[in-house]
N, C-alpha and C. Protein backbone atom coordinates (compact mmCIF):
# COMPACT_ATOMS: atom_id res chain seq x y z
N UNK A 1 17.95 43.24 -31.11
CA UNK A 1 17.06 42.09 -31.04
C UNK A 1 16.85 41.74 -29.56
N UNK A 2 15.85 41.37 -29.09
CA UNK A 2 15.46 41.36 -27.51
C UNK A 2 15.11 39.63 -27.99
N UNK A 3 15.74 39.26 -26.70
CA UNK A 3 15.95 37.50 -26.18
C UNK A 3 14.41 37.14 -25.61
N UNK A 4 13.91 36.09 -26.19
CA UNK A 4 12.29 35.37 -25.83
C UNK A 4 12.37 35.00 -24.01
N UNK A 5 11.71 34.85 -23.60
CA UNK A 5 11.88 35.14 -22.05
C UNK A 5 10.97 33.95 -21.41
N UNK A 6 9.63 33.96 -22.58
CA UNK A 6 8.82 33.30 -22.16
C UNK A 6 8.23 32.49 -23.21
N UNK A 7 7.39 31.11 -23.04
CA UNK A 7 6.90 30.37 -24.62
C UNK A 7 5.23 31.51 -24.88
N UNK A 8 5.39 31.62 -25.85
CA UNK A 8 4.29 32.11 -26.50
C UNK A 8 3.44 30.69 -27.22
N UNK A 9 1.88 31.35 -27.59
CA UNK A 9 1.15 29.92 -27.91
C UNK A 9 -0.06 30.73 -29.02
N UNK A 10 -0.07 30.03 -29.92
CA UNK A 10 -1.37 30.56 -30.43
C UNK A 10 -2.61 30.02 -30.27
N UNK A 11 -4.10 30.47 -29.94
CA UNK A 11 -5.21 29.95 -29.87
C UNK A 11 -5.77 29.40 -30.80
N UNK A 12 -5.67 29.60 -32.02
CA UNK A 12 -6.37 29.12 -33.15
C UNK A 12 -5.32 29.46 -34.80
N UNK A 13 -5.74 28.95 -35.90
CA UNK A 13 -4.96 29.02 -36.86
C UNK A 13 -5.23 30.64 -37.51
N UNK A 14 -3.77 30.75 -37.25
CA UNK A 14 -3.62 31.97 -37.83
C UNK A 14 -3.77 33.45 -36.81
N UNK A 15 -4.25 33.01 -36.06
CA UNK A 15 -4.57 33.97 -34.63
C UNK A 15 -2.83 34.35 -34.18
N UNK A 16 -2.68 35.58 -33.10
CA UNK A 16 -1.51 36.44 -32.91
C UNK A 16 -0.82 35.35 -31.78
N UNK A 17 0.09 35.17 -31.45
CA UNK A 17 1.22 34.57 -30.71
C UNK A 17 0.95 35.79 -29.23
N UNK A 18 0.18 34.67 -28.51
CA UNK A 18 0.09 35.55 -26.92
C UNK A 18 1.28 35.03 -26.44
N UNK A 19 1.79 35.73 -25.01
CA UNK A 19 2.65 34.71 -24.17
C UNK A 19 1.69 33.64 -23.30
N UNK A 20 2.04 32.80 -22.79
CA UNK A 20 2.02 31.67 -22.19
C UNK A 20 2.20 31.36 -21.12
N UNK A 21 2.52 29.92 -20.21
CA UNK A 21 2.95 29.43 -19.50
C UNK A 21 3.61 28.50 -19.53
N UNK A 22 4.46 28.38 -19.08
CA UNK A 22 5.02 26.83 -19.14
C UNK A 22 4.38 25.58 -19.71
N UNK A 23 3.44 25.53 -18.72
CA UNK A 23 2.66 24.20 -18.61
C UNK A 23 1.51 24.52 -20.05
N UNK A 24 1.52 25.93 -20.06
CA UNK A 24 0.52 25.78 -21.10
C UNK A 24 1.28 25.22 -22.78
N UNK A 25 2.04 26.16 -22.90
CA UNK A 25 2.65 25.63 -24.27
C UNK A 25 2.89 24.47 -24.40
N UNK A 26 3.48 23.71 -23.32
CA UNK A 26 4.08 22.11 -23.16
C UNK A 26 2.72 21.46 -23.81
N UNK A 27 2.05 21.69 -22.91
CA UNK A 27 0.49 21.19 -23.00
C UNK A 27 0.39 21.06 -24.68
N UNK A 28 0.09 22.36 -25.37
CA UNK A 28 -0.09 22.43 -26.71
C UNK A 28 0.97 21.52 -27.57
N UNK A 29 1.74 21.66 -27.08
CA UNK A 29 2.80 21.12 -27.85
C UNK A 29 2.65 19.43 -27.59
N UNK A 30 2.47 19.16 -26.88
CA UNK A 30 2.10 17.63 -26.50
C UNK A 30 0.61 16.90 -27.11
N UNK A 31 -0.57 18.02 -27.43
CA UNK A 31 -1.26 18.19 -27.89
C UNK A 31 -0.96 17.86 -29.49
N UNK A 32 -0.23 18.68 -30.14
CA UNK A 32 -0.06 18.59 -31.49
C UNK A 32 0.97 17.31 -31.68
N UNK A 33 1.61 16.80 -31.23
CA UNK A 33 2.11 15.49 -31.58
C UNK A 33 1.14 14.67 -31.04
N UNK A 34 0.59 14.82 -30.31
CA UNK A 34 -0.55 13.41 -29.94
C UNK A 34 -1.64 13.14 -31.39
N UNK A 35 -1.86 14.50 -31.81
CA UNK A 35 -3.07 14.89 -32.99
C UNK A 35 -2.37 13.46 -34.25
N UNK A 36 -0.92 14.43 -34.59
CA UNK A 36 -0.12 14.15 -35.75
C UNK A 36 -0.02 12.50 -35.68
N UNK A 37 0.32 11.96 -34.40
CA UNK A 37 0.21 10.47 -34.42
C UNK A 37 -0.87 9.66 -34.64
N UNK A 38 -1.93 10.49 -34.02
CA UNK A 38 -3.11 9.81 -33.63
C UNK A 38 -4.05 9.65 -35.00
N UNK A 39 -3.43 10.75 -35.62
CA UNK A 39 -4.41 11.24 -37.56
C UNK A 39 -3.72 10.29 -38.19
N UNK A 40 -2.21 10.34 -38.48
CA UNK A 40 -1.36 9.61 -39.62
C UNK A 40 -0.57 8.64 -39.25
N UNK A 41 -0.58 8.24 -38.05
CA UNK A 41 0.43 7.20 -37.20
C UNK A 41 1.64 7.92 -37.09
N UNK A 42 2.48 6.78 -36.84
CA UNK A 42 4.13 7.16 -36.57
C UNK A 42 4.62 8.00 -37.86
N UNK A 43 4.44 7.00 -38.80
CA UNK A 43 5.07 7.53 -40.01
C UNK A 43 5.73 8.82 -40.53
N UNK A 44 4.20 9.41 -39.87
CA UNK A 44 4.23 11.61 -39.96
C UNK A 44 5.11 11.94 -39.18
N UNK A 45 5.51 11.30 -38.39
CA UNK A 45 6.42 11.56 -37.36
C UNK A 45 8.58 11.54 -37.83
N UNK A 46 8.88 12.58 -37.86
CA UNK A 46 10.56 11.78 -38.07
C UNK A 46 11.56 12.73 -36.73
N UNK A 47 12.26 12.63 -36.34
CA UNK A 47 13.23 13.30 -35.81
C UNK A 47 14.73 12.80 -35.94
N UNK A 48 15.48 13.81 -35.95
CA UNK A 48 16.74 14.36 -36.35
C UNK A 48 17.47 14.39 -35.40
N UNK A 49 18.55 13.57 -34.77
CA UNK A 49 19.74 14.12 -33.77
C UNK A 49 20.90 14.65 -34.00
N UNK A 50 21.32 15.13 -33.19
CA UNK A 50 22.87 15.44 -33.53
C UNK A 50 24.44 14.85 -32.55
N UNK A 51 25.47 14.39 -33.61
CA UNK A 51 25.98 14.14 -32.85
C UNK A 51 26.83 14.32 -32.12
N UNK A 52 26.78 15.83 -31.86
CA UNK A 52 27.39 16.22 -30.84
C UNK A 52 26.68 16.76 -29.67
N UNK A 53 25.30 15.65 -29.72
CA UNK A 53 24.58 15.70 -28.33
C UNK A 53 25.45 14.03 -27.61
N UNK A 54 25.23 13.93 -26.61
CA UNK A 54 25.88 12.87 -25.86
C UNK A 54 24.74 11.74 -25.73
N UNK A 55 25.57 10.35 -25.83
CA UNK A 55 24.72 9.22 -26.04
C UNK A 55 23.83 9.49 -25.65
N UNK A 56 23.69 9.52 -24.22
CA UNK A 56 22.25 9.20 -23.37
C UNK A 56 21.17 10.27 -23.77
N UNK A 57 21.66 11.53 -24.54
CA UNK A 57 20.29 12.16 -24.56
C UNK A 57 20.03 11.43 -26.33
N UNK A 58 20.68 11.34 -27.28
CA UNK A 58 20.28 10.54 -28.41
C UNK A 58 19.48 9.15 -28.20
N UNK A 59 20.20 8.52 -26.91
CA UNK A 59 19.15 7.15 -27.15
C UNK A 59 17.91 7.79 -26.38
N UNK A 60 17.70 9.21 -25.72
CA UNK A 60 16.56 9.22 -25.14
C UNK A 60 15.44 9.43 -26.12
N UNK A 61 16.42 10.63 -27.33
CA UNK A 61 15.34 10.67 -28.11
C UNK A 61 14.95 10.02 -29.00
N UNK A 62 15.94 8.18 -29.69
CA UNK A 62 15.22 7.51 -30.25
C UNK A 62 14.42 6.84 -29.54
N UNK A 63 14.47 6.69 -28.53
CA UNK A 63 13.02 6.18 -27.19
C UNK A 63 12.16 6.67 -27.50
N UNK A 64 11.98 8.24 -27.65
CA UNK A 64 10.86 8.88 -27.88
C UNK A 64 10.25 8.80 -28.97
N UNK A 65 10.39 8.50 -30.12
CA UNK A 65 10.48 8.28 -31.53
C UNK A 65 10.17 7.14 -31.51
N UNK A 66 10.62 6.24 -31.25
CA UNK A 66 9.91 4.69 -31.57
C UNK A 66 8.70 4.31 -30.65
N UNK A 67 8.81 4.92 -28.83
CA UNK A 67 7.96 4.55 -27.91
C UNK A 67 6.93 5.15 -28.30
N UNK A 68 7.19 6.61 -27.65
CA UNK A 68 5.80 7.68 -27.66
C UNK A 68 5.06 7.69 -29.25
N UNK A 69 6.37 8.08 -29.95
CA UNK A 69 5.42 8.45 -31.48
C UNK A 69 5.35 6.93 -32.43
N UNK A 70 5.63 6.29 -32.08
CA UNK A 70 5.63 4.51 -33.02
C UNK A 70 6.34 5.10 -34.29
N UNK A 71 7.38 5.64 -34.17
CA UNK A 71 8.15 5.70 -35.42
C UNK A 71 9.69 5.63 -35.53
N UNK A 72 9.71 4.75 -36.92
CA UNK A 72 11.14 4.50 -36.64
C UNK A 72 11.90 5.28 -37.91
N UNK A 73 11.04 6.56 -37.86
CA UNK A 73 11.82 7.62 -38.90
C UNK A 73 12.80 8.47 -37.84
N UNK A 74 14.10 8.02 -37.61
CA UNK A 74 15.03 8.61 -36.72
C UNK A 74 16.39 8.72 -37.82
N UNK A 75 17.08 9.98 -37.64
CA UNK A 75 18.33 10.20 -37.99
C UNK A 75 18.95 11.05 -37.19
N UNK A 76 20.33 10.94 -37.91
CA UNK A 76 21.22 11.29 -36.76
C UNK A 76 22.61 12.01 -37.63
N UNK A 77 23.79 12.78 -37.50
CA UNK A 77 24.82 13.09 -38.66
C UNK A 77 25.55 12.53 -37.56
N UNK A 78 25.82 10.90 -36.80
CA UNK A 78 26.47 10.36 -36.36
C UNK A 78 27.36 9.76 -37.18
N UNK A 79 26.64 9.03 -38.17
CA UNK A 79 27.81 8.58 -39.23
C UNK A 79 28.67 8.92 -40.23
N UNK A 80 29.05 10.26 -40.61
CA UNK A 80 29.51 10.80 -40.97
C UNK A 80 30.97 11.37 -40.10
């Protein structure tokens, strides 16, 4: 199995996975959550932490989740 090196991006639905750039995939990818919020609100939106990431990056990403995407679909397997 050979290790991904670089982000790949597709142009259109269903079209082949070119490689990329950095800035380009980010781009897309920033792109498709802006779409998903902007079509269905927050709601469409949920993310998942884990907790054996360390506080500060969990509260970064319920920041991101409530700020950027207006949603307060956040979990976490903290309480357990």
């Amino acid at each position: 199995m050979t290790r991904i090196t670089h982000p790949y991006v597709r142009d259109a639905k269903g079209a082949v996975l070119r490689p990329a750039t950095w800035a380009e995939a980010l781009d897309k990818a920033a792109l498709g959550l802006r779409t998903v919020r902007d079509t269905h609100g927050g709601r469409a939106f949920g993310l998942f932490s884990c907790s054996k990431s360390t506080n500060e990056m969990n509260f970064a990403a319920q920041k991101f989740a409530r700020v950027v995407m207006g949603s307060n679909n956040i979990d976490s397997c903290n309480r357990t």
